[in-house]
C-alpha atoms as a PDB file:
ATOM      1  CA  UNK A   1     -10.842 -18.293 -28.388  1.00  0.00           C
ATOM      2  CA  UNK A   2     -10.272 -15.446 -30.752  1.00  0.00           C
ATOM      3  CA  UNK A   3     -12.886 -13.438 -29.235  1.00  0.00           C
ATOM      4  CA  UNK A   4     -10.953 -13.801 -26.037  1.00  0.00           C
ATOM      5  CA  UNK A   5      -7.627 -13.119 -26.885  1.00  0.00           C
ATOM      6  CA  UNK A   6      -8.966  -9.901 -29.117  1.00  0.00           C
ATOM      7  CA  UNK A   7     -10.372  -8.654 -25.078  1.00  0.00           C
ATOM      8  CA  UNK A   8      -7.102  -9.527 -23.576  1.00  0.00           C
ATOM      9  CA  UNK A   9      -5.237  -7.433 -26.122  1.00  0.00           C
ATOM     10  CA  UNK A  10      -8.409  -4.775 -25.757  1.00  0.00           C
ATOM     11  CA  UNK A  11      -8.270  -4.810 -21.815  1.00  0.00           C
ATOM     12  CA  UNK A  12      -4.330  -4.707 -21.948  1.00  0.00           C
ATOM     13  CA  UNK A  13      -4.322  -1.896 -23.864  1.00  0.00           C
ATOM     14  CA  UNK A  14      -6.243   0.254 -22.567  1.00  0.00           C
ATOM     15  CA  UNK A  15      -4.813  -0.083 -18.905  1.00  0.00           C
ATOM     16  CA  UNK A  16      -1.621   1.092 -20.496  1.00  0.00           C
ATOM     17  CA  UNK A  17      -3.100   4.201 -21.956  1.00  0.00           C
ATOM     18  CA  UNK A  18      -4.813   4.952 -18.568  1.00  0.00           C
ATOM     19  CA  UNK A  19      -1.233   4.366 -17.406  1.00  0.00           C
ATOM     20  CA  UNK A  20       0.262   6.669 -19.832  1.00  0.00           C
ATOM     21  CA  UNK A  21      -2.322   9.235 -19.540  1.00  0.00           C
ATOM     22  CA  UNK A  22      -1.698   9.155 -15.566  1.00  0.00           C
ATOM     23  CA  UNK A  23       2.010   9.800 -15.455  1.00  0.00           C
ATOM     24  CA  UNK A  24       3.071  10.126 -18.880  1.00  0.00           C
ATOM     25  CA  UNK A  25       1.999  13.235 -20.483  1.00  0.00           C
ATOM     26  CA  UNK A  26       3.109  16.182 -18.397  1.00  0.00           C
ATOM     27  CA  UNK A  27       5.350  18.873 -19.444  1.00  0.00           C
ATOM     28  CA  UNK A  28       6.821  19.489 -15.877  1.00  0.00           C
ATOM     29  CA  UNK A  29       9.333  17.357 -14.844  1.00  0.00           C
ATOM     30  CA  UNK A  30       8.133  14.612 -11.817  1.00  0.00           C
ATOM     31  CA  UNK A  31       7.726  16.348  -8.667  1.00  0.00           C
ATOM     32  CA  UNK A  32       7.812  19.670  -9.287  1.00  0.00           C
ATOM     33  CA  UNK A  33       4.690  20.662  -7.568  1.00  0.00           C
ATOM     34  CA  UNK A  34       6.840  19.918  -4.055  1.00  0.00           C
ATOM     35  CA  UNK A  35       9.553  22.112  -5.584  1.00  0.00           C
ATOM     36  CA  UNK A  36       9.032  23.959  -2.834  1.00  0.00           C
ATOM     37  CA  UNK A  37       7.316  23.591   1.031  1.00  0.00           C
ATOM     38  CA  UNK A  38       6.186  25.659   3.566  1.00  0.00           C
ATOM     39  CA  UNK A  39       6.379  25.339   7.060  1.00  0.00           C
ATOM     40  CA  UNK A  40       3.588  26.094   8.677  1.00  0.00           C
ATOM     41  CA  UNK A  41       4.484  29.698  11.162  1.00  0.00           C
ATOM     42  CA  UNK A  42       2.948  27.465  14.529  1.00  0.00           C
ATOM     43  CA  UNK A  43       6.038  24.910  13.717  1.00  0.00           C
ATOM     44  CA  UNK A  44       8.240  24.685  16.331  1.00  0.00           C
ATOM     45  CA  UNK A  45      11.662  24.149  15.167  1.00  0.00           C
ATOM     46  CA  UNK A  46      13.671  23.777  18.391  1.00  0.00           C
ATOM     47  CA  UNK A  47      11.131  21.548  19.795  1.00  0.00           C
ATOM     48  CA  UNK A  48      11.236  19.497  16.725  1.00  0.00           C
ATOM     49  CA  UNK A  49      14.967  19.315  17.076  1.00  0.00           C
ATOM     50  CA  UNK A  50      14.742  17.752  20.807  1.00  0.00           C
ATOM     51  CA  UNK A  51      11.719  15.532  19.609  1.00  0.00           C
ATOM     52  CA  UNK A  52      14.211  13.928  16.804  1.00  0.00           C
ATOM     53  CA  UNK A  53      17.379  13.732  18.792  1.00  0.00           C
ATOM     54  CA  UNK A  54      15.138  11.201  21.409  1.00  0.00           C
ATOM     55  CA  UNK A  55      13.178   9.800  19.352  1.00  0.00           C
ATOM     56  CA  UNK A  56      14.766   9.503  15.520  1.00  0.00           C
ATOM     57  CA  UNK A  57      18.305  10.327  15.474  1.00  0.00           C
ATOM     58  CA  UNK A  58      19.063   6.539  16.849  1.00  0.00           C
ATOM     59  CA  UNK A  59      17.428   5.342  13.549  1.00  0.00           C
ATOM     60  CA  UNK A  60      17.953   8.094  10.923  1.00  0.00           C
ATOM     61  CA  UNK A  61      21.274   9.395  12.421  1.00  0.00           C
ATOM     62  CA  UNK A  62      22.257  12.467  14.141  1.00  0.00           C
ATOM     63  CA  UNK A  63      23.072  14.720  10.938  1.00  0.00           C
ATOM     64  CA  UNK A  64      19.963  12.653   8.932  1.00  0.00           C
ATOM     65  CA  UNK A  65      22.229  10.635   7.049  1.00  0.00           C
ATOM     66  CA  UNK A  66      20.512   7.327   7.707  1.00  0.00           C
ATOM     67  CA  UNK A  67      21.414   4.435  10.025  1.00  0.00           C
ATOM     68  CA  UNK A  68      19.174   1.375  10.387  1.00  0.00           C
ATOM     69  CA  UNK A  69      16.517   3.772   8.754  1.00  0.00           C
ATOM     70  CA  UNK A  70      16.070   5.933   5.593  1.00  0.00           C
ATOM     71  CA  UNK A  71      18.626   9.228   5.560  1.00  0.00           C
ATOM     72  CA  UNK A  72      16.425  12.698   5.812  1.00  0.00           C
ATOM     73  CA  UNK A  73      19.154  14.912   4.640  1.00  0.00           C
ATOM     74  CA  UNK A  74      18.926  15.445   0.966  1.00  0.00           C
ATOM     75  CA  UNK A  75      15.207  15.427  -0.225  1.00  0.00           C
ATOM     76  CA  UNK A  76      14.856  16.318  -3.888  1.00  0.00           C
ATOM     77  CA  UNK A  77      12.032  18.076  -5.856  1.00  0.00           C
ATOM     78  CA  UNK A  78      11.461  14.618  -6.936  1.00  0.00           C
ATOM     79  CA  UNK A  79      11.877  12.473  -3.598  1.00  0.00           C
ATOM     80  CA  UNK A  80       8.269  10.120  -2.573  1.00  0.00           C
ATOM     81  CA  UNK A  81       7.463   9.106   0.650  1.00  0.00           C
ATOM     82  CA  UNK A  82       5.575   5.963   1.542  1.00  0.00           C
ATOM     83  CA  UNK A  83       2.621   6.109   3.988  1.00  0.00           C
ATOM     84  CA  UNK A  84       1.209   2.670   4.578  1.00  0.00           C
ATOM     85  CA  UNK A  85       0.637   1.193   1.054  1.00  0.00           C
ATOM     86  CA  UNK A  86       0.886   4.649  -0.888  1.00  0.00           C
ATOM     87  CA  UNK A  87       3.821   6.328  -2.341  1.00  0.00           C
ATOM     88  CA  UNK A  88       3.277   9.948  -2.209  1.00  0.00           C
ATOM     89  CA  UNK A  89       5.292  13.099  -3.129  1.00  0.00           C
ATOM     90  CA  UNK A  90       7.380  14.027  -0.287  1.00  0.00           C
ATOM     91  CA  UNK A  91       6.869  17.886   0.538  1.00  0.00           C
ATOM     92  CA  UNK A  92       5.692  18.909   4.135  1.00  0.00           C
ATOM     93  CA  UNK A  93       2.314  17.751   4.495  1.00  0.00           C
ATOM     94  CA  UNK A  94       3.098  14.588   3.697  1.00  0.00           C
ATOM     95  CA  UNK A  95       6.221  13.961   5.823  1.00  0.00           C
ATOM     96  CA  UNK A  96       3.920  15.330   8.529  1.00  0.00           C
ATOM     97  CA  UNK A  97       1.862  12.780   8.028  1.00  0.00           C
ATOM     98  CA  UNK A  98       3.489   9.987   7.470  1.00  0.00           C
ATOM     99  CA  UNK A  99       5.706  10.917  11.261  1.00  0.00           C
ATOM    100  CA  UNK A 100       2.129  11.494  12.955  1.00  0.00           C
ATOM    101  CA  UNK A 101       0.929   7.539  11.742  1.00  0.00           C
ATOM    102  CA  UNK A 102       4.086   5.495  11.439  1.00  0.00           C
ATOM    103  CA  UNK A 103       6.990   6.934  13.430  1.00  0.00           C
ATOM    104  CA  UNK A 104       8.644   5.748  15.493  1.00  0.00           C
ATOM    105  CA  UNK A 105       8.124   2.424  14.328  1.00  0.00           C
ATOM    106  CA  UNK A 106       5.565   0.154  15.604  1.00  0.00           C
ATOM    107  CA  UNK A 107       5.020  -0.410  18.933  1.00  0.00           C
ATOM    108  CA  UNK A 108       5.758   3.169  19.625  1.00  0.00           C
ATOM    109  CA  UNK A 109       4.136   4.644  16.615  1.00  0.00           C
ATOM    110  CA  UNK A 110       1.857   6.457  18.385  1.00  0.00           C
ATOM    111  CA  UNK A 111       4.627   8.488  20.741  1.00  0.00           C
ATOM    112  CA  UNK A 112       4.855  11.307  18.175  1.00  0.00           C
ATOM    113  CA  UNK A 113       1.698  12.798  17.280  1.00  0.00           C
ATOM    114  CA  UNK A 114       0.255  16.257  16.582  1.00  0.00           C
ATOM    115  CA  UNK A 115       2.495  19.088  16.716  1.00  0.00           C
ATOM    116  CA  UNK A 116       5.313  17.025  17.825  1.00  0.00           C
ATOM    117  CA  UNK A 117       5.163  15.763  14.330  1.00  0.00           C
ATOM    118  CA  UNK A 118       4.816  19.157  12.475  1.00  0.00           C
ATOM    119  CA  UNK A 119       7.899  20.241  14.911  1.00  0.00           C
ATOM    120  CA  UNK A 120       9.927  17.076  13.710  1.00  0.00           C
ATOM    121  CA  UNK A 121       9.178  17.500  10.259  1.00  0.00           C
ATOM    122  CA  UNK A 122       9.667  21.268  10.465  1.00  0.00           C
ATOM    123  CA  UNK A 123      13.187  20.475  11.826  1.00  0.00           C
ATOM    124  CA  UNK A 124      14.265  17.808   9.232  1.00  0.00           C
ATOM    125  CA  UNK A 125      13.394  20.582   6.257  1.00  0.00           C
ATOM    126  CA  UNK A 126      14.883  23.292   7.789  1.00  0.00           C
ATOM    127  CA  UNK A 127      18.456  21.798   9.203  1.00  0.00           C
ATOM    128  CA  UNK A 128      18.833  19.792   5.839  1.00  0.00           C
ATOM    129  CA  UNK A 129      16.559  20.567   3.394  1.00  0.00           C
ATOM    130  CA  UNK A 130      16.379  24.233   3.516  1.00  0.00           C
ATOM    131  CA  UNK A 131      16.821  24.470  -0.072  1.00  0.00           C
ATOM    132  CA  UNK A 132      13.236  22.924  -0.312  1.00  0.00           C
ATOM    133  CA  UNK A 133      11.464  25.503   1.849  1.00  0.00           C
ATOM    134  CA  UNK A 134       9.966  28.195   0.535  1.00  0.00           C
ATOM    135  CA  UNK A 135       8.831  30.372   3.901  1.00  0.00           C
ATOM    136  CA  UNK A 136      12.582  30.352   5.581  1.00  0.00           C
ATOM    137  CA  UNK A 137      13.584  28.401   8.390  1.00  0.00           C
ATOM    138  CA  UNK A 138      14.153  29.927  11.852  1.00  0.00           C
ATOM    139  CA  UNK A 139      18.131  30.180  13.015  1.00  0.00           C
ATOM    140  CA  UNK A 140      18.909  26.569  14.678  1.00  0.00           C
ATOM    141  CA  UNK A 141      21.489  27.176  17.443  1.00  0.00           C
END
């Protein structure tokens, strides 16, 4: 029984210095490799902009503030993003991604692919998260 408890107390500590050694001992501050983003120059901002207000805006709001679904109008160096079971740091890839696979929401999550999803994601950064992007944002009439 000893024996046992001494490779409980073995196992259980070395999963917490795996954990410690996987987020614990940086000098930068969480998140700050997506300080910045850049949007890729075949982005189409406008487009992106008509894409959300038909197929987003009804859940995330018309000025990103949220509704029935997550606000998109003040990401943070240090804001995640969940794509299926994953939490991931939110920068442009990322959002990208996770508009291409789950948005909208299931049954239609498959309405808003390719560069419909760069154009959305384009136009969430640049109308309110400009701060965030590194390249500049094109002038949004």
């Amino acid at each position: 029984m000893q024996i046992l408890n001494k490779l409980n107390r073995g196992i259980v500590l070395l999963s917490l210095l795996a954990f410690v050694g996987a987020v614990g001992c940086s000098d930068s501050p969480s998140g700050s490799s997506t300080a910045l983003v850049q949007i890729p120059a075949t982005a189409d901002v406008t487009a992106g902009e008509v894409s959300y207000d038909a197929q987003c805006q009804g859940c995330h709001g018309d000025m990103g503030q949220g509704n029935t679904a997550p606000a998109l109008d003040a990401f943070t160096t240090d804001s995640t993003i969940g794509i299926g079971l994953a939490v991931v740091p939110l920068n442009f890839a990322n959002l990208d991604e996770k508009i291409r696979l789950e948005m909208p929401p299931f049954p239609n999550s498959d309405t808003c692919v390719g560069t419909c999803a760069s154009n959305v994601a384009a136009y969430i950064y640049c109308q309110w998260n400009g701060e965030l992007v590194s390249s500049g944002c094109p002038v949004i009439p």
